[in-house]
PDB file of N, CA and C in Angstrom:
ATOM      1  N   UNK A   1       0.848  -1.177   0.000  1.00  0.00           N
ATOM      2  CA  UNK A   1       0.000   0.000   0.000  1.00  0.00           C
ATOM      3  C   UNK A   1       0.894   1.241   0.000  1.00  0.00           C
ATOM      4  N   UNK A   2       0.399   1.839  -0.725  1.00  0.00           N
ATOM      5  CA  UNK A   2       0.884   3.186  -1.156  1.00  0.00           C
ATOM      6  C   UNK A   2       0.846   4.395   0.283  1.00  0.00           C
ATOM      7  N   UNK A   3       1.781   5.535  -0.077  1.00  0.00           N
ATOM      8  CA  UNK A   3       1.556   6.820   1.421  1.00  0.00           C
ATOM      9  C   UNK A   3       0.334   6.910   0.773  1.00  0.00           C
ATOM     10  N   UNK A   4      -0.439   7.182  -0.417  1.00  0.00           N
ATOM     11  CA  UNK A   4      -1.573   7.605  -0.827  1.00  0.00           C
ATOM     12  C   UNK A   4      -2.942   6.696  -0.189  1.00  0.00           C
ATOM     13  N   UNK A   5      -2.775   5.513  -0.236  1.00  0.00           N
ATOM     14  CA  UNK A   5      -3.917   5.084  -0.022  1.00  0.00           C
ATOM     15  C   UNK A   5      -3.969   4.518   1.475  1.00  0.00           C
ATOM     16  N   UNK A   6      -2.557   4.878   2.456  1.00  0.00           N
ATOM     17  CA  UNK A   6      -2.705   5.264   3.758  1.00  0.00           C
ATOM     18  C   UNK A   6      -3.496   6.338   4.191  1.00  0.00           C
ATOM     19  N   UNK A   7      -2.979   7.209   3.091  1.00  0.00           N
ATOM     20  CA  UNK A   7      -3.820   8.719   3.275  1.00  0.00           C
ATOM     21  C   UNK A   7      -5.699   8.635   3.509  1.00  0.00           C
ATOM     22  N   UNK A   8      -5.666   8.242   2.164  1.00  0.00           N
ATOM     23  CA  UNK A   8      -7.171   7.769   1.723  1.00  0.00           C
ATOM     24  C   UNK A   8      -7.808   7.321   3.102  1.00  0.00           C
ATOM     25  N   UNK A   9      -7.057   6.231   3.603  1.00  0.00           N
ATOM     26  CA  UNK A   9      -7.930   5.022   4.717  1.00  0.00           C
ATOM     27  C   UNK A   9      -7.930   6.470   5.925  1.00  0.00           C
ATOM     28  N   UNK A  10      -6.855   6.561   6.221  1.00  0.00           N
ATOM     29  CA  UNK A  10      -7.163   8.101   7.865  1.00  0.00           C
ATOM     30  C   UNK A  10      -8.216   8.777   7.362  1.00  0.00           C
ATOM     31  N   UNK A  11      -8.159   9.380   6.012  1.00  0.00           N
ATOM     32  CA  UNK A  11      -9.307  10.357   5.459  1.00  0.00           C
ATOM     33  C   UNK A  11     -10.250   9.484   5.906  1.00  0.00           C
ATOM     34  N   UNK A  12     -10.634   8.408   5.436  1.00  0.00           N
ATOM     35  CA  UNK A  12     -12.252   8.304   5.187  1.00  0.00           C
ATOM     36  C   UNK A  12     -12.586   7.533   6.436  1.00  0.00           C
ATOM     37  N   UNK A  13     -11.270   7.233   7.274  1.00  0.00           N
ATOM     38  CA  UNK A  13     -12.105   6.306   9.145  1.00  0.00           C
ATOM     39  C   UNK A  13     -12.037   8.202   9.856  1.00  0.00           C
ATOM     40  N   UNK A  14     -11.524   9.050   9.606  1.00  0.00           N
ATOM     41  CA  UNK A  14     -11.814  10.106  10.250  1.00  0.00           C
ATOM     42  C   UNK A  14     -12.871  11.063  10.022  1.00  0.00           C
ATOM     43  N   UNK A  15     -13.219  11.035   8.831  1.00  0.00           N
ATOM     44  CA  UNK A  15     -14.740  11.885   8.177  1.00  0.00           C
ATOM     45  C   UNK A  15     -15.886  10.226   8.993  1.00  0.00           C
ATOM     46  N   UNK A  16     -15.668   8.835   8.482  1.00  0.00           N
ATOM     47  CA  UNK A  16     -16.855   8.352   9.491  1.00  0.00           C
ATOM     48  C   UNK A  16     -16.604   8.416  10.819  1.00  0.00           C
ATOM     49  N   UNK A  17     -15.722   8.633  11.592  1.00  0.00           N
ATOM     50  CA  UNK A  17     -15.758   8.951  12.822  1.00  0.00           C
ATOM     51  C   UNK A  17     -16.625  10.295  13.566  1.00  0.00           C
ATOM     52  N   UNK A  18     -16.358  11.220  12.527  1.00  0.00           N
ATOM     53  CA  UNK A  18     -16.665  12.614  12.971  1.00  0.00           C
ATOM     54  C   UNK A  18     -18.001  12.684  12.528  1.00  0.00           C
ATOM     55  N   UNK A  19     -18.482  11.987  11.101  1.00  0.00           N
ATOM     56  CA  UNK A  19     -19.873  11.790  11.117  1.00  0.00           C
ATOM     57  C   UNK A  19     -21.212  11.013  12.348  1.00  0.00           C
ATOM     58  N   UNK A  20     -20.369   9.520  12.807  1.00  0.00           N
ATOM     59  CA  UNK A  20     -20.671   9.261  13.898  1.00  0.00           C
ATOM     60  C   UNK A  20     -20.929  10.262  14.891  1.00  0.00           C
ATOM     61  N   UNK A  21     -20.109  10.955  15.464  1.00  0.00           N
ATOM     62  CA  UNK A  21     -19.862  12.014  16.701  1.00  0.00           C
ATOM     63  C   UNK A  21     -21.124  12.701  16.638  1.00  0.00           C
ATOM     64  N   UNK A  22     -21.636  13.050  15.365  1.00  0.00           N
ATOM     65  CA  UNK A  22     -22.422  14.077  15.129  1.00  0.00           C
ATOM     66  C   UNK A  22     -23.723  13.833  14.816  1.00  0.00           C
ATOM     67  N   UNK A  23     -23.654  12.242  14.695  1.00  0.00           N
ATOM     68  CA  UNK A  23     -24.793  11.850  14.746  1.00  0.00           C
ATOM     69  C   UNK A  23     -25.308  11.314  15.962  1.00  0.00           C
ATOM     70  N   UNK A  24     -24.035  11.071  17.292  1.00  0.00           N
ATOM     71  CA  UNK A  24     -24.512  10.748  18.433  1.00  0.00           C
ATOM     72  C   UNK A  24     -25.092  12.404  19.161  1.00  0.00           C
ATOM     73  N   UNK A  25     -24.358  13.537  18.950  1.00  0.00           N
ATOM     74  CA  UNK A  25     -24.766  14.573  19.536  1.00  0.00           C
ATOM     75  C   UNK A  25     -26.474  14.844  19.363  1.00  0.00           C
ATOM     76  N   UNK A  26     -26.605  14.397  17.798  1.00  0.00           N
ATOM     77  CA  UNK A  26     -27.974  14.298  17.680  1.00  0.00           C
ATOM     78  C   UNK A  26     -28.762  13.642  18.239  1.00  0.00           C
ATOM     79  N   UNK A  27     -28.781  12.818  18.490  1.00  0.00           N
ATOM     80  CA  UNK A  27     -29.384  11.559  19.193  1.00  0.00           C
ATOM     81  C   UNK A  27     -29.645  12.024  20.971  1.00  0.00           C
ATOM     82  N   UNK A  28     -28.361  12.496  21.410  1.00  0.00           N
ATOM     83  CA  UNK A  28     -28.452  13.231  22.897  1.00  0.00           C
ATOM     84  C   UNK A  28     -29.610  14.506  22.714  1.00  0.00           C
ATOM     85  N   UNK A  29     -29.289  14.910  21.783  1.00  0.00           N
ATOM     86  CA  UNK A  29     -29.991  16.508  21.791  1.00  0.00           C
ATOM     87  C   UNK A  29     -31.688  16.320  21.963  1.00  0.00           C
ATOM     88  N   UNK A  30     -31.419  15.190  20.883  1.00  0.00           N
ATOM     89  CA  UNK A  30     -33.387  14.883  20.939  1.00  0.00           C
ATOM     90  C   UNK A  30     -33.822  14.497  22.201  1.00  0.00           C
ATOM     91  N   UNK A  31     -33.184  13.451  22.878  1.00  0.00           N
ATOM     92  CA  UNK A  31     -33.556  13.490  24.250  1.00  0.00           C
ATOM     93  C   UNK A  31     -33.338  14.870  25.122  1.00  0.00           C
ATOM     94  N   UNK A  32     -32.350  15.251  24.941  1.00  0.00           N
ATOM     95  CA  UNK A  32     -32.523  16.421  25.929  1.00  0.00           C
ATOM     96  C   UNK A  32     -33.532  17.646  26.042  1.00  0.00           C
ATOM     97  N   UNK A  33     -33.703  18.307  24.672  1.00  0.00           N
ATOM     98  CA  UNK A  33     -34.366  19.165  24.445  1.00  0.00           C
ATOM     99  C   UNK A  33     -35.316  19.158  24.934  1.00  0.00           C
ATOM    100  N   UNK A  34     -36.010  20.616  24.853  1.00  0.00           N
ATOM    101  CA  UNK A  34     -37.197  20.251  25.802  1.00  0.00           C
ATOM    102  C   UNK A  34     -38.577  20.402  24.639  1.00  0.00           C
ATOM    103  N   UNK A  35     -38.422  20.636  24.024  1.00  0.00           N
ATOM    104  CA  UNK A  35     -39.742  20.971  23.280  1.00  0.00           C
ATOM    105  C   UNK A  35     -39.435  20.269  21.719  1.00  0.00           C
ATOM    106  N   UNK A  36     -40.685  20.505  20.651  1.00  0.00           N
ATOM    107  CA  UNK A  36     -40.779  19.343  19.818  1.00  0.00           C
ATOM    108  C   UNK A  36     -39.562  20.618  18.595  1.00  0.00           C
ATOM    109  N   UNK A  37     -39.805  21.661  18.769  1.00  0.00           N
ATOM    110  CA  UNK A  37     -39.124  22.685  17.673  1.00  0.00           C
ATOM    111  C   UNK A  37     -37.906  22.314  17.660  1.00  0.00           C
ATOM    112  N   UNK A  38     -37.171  22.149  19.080  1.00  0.00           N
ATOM    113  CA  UNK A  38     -35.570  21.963  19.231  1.00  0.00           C
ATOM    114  C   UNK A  38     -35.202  20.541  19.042  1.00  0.00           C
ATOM    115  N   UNK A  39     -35.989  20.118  18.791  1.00  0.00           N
ATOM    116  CA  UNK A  39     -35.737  18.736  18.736  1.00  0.00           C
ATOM    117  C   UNK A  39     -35.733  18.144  17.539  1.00  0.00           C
ATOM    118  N   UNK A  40     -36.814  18.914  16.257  1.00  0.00           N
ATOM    119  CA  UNK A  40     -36.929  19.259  14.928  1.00  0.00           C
ATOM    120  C   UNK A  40     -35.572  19.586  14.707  1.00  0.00           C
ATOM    121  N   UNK A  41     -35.031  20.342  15.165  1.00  0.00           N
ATOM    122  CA  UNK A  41     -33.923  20.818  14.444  1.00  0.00           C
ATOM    123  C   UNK A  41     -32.606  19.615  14.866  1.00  0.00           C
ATOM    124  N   UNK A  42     -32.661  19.365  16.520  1.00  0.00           N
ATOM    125  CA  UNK A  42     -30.902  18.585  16.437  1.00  0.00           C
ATOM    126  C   UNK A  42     -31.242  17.098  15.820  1.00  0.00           C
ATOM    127  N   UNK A  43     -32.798  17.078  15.023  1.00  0.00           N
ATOM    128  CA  UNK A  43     -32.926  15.502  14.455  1.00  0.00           C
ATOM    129  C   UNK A  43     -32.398  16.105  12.965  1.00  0.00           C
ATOM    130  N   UNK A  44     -32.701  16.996  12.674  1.00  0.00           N
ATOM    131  CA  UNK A  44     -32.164  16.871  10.742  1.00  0.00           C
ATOM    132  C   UNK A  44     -30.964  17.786  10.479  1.00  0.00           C
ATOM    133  N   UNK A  45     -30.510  18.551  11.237  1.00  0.00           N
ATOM    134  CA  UNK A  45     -29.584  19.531  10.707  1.00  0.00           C
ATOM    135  C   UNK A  45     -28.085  18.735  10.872  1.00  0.00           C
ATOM    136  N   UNK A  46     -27.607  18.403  11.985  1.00  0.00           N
ATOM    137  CA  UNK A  46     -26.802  17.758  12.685  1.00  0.00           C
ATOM    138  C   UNK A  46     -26.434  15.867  11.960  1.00  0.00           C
ATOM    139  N   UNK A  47     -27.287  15.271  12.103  1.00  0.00           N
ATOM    140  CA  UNK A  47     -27.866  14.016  11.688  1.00  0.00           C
ATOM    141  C   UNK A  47     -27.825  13.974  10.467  1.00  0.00           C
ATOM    142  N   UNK A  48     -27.900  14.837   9.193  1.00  0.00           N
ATOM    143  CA  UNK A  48     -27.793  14.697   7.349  1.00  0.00           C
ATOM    144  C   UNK A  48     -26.222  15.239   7.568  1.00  0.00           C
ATOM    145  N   UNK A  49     -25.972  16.160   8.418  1.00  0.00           N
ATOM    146  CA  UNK A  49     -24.343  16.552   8.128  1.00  0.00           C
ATOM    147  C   UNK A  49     -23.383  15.362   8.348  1.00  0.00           C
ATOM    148  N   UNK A  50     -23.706  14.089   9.673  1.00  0.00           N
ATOM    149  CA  UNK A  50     -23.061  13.515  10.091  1.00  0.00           C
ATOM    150  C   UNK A  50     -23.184  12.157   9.001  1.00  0.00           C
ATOM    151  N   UNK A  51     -24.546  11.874   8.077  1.00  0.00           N
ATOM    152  CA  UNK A  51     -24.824  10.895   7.486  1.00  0.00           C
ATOM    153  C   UNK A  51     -24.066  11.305   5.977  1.00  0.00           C
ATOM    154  N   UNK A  52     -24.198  12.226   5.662  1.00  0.00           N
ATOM    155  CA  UNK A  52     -23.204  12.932   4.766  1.00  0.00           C
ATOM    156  C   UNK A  52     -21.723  12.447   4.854  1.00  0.00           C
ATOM    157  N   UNK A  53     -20.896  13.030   5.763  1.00  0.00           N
ATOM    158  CA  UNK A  53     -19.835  13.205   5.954  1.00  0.00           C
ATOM    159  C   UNK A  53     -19.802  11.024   6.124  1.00  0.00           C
ATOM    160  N   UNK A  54     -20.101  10.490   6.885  1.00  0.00           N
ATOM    161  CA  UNK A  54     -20.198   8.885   6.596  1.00  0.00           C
ATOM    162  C   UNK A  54     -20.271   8.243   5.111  1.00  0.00           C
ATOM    163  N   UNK A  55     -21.484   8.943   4.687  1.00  0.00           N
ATOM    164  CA  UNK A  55     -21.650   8.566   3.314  1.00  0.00           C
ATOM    165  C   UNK A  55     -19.926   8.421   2.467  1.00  0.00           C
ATOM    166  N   UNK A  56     -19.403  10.006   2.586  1.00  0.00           N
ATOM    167  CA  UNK A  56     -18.161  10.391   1.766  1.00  0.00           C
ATOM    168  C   UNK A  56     -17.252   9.664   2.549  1.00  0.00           C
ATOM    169  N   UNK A  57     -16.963   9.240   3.540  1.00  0.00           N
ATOM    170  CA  UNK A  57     -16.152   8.085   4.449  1.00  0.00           C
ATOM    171  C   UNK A  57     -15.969   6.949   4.016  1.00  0.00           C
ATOM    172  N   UNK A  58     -17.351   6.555   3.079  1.00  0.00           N
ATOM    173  CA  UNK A  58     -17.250   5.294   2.988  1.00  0.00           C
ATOM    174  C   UNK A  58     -17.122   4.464   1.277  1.00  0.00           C
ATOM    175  N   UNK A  59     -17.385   5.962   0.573  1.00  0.00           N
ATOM    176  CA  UNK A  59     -17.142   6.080  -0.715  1.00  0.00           C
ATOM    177  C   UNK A  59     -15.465   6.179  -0.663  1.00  0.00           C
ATOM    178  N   UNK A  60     -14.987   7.116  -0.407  1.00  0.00           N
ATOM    179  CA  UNK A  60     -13.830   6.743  -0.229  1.00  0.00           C
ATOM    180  C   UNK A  60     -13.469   5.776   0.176  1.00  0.00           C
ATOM    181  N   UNK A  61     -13.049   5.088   0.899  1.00  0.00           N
ATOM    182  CA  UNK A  61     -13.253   3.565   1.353  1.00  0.00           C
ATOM    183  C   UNK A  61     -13.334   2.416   0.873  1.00  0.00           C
ATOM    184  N   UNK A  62     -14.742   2.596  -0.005  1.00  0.00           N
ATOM    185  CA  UNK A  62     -15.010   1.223  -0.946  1.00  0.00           C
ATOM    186  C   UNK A  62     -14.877   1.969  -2.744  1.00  0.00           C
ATOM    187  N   UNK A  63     -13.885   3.292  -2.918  1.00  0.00           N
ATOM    188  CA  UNK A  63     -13.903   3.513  -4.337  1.00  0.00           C
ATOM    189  C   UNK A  63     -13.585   2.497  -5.402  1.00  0.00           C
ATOM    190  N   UNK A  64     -14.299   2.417  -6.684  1.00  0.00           N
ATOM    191  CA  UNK A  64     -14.267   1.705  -7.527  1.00  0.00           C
ATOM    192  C   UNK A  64     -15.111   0.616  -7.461  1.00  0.00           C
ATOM    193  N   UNK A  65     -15.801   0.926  -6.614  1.00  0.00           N
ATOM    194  CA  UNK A  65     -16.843  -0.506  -6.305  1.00  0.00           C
ATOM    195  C   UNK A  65     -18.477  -0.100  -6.554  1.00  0.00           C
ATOM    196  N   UNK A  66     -19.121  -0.960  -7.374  1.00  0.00           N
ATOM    197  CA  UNK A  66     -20.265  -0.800  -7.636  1.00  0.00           C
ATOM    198  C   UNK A  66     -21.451  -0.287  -6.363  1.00  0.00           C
ATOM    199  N   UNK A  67     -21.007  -0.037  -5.567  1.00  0.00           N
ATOM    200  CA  UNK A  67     -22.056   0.374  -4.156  1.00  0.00           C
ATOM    201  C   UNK A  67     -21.700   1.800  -3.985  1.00  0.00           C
ATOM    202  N   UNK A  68     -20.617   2.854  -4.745  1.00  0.00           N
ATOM    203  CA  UNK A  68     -20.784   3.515  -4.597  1.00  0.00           C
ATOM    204  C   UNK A  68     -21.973   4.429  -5.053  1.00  0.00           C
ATOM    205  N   UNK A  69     -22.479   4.216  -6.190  1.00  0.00           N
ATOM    206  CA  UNK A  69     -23.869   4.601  -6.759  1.00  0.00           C
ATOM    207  C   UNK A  69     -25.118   4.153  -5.535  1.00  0.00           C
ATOM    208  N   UNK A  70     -24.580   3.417  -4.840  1.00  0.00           N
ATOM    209  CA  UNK A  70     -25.958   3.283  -4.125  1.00  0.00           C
ATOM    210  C   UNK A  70     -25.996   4.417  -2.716  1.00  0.00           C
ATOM    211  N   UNK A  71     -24.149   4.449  -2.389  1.00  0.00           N
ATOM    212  CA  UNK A  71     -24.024   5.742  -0.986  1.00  0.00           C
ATOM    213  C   UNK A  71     -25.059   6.882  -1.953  1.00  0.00           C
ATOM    214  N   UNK A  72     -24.293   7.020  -3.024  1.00  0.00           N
ATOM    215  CA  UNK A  72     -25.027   8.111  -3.761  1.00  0.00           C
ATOM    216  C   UNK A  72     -26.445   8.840  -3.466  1.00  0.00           C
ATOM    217  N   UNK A  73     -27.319   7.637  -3.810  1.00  0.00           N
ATOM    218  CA  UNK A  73     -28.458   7.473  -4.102  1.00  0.00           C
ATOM    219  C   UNK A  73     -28.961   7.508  -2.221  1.00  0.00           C
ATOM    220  N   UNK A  74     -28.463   7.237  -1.171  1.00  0.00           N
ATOM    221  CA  UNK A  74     -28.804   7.480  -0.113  1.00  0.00           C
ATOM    222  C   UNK A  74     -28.766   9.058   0.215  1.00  0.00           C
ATOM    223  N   UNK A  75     -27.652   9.592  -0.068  1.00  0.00           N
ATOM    224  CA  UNK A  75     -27.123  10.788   0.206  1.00  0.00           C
ATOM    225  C   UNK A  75     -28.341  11.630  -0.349  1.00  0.00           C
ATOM    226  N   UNK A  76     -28.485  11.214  -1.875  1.00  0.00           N
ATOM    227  CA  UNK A  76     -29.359  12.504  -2.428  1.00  0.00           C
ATOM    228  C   UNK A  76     -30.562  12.622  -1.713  1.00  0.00           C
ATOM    229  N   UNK A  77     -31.590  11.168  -1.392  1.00  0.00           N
ATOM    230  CA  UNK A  77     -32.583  10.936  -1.031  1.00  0.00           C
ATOM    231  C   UNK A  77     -32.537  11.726   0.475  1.00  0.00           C
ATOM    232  N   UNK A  78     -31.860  11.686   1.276  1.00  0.00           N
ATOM    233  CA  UNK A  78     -31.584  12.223   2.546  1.00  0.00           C
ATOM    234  C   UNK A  78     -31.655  13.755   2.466  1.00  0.00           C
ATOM    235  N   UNK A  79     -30.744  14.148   1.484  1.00  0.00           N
ATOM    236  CA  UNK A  79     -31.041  15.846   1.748  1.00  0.00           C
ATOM    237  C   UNK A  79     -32.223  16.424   0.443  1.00  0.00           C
ATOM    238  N   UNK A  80     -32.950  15.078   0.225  1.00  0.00           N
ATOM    239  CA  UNK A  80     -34.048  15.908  -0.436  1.00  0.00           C
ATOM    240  C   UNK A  80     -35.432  15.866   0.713  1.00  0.00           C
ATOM    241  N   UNK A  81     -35.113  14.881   1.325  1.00  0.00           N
ATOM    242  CA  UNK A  81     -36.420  14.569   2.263  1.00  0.00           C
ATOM    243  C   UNK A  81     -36.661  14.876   3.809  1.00  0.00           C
ATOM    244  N   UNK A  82     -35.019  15.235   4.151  1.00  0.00           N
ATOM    245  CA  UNK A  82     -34.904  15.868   5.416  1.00  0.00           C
ATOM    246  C   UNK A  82     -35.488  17.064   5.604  1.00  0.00           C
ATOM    247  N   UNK A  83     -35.328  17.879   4.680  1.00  0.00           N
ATOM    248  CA  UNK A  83     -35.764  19.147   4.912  1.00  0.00           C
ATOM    249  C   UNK A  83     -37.779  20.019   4.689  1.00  0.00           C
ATOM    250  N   UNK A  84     -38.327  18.544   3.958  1.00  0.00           N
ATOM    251  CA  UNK A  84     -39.507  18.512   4.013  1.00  0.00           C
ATOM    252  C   UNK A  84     -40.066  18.069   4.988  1.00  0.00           C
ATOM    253  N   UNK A  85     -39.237  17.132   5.676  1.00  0.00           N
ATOM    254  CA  UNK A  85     -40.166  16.518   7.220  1.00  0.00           C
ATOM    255  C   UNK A  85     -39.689  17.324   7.980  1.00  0.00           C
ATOM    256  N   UNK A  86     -38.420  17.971   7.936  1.00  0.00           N
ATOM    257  CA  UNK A  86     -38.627  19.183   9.369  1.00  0.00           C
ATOM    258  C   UNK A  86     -39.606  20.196   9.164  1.00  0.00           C
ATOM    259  N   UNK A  87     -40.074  20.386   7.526  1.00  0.00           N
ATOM    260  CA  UNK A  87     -40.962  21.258   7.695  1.00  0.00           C
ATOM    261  C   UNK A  87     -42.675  21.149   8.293  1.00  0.00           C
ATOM    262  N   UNK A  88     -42.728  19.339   8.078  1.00  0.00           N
ATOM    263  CA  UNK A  88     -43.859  19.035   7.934  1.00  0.00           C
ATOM    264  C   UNK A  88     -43.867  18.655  10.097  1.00  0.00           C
ATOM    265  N   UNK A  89     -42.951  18.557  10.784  1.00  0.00           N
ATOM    266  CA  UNK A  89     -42.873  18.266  11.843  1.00  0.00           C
ATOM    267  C   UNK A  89     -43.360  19.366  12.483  1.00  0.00           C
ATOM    268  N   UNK A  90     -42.438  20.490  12.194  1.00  0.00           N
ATOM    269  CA  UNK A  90     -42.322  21.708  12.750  1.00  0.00           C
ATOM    270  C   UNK A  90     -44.023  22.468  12.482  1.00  0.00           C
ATOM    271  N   UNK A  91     -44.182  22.507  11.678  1.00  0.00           N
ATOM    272  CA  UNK A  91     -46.014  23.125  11.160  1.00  0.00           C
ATOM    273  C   UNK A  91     -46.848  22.261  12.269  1.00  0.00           C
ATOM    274  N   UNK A  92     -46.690  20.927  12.103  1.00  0.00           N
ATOM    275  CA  UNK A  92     -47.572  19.990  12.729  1.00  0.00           C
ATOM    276  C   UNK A  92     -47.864  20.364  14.386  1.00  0.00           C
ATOM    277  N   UNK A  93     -46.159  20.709  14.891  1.00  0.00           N
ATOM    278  CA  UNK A  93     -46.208  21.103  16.192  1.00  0.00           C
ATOM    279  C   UNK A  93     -46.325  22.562  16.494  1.00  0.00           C
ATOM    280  N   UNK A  94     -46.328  23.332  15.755  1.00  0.00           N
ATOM    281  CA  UNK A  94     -46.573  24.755  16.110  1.00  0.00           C
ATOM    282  C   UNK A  94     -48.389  24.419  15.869  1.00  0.00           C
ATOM    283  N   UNK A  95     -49.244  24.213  15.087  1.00  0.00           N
ATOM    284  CA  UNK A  95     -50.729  23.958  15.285  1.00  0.00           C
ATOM    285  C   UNK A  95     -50.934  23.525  15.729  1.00  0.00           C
ATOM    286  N   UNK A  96     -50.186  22.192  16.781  1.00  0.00           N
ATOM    287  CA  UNK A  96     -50.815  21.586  17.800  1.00  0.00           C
ATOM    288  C   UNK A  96     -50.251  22.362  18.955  1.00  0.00           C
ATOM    289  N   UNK A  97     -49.929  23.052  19.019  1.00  0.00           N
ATOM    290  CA  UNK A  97     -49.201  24.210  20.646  1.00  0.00           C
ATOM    291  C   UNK A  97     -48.206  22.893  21.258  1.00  0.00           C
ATOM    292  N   UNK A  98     -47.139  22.442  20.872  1.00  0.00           N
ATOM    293  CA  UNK A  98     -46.497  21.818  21.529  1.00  0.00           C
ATOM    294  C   UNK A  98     -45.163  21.993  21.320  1.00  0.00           C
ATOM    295  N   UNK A  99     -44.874  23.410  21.339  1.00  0.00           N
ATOM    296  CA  UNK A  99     -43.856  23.896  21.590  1.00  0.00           C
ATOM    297  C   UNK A  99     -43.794  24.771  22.827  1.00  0.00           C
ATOM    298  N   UNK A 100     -42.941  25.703  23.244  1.00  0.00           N
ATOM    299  CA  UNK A 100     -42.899  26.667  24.018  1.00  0.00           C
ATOM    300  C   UNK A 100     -43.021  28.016  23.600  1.00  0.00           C
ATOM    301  N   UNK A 101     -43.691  28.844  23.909  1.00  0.00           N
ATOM    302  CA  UNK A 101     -43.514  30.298  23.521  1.00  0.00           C
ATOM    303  C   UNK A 101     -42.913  31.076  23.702  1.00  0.00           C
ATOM    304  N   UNK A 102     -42.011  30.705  25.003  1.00  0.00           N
ATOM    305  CA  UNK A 102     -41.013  31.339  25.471  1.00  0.00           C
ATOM    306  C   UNK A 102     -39.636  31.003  24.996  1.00  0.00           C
ATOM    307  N   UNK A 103     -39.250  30.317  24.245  1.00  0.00           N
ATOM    308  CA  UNK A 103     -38.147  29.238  23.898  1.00  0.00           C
ATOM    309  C   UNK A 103     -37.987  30.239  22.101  1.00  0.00           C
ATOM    310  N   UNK A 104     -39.132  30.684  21.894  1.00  0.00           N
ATOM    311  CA  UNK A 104     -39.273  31.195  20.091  1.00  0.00           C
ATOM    312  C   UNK A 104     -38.713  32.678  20.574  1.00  0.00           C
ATOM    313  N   UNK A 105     -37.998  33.469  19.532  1.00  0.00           N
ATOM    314  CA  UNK A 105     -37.565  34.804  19.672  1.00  0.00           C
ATOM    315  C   UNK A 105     -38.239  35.363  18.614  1.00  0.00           C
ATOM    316  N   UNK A 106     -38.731  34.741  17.726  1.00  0.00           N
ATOM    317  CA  UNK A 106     -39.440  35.573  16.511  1.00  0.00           C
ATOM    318  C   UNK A 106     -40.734  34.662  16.239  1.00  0.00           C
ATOM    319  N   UNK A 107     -42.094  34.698  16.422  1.00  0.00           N
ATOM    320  CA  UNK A 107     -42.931  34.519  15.769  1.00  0.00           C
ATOM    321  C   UNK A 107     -43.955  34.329  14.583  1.00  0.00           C
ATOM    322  N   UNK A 108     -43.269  33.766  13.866  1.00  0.00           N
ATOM    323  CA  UNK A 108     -43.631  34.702  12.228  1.00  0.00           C
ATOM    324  C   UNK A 108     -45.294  34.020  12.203  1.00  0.00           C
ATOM    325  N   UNK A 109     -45.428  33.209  12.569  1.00  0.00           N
ATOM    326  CA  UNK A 109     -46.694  32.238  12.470  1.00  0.00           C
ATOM    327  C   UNK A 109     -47.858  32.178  13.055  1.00  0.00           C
ATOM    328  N   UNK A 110     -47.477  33.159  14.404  1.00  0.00           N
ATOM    329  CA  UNK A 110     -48.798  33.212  14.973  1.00  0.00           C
ATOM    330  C   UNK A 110     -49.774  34.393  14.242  1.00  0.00           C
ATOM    331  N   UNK A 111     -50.154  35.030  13.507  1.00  0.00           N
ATOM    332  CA  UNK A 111     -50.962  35.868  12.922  1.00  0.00           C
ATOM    333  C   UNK A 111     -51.366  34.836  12.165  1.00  0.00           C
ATOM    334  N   UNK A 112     -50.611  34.285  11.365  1.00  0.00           N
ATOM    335  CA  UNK A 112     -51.333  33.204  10.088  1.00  0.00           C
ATOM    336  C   UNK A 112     -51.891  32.126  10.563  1.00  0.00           C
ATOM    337  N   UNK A 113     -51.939  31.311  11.809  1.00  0.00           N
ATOM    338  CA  UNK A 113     -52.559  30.271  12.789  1.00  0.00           C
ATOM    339  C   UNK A 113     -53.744  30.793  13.303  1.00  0.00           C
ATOM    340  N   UNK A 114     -53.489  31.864  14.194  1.00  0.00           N
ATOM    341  CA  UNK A 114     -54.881  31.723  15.244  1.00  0.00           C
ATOM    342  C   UNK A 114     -55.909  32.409  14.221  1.00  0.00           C
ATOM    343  N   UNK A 115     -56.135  32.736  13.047  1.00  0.00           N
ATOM    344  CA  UNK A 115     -56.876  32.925  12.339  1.00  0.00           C
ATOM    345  C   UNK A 115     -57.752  31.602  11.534  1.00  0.00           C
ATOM    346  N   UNK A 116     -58.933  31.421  11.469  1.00  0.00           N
ATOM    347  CA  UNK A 116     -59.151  29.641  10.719  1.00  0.00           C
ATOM    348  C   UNK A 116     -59.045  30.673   9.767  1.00  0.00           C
TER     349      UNK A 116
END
């Protein structure tokens, strides 16, 4: 093995390591948080960065191998659909009041809600 593809292997066990990390912070956060908004957020923001950064860990890793089209195909699907269910989470729980009001610094939503 080549200095290069020593290189390669640290690169891609240290991007899935750090993806891990960041997907455990997520995982803590959801439990911790206290309300459904903050919890919306440390499930998709944190969690696609860390599944990301794994994804490219592991492409590197297994390059030249027919499964990389499939990390692919995870990756895209992930940051096309993450960002519609935080939206569809976040709406769901601001109309059901199961957030905090005190926890929000800007309101943009309550004029357009308490109106049917």
């Amino acid at each position: 093995m080549s200095w290069l593809g020593t290189a390669l292997h640290w690169l891609s066990g240290g991007l899935i390591v750090l993806g891990a990390a960041l997907a455990l912070t997520a995982a803590v956060a959801i439990v911790r948080f206290p309300d459904t908004l903050s919890r919306m957020h440390a499930a998709t923001k944190p969690q696609v960065v860390g599944l990301v950064l794994i994804l490219i860990g592991a492409t590197i890793q297994l390059r030249g191998h027919g499964n990389v089209w499939l990390l692919l195909l995870v990756g895209l699907f992930t940051l096309l659909t993450a960002p519609a269910v935080a939206h569809l989470i976040g709406r769901t729980a601001y109309r059901e009041q199961r957030h905090r009001d005190g926890l929000l610094l800007i309101n943009e939503l309550g004029d357009d809600v308490d109106e049917p």
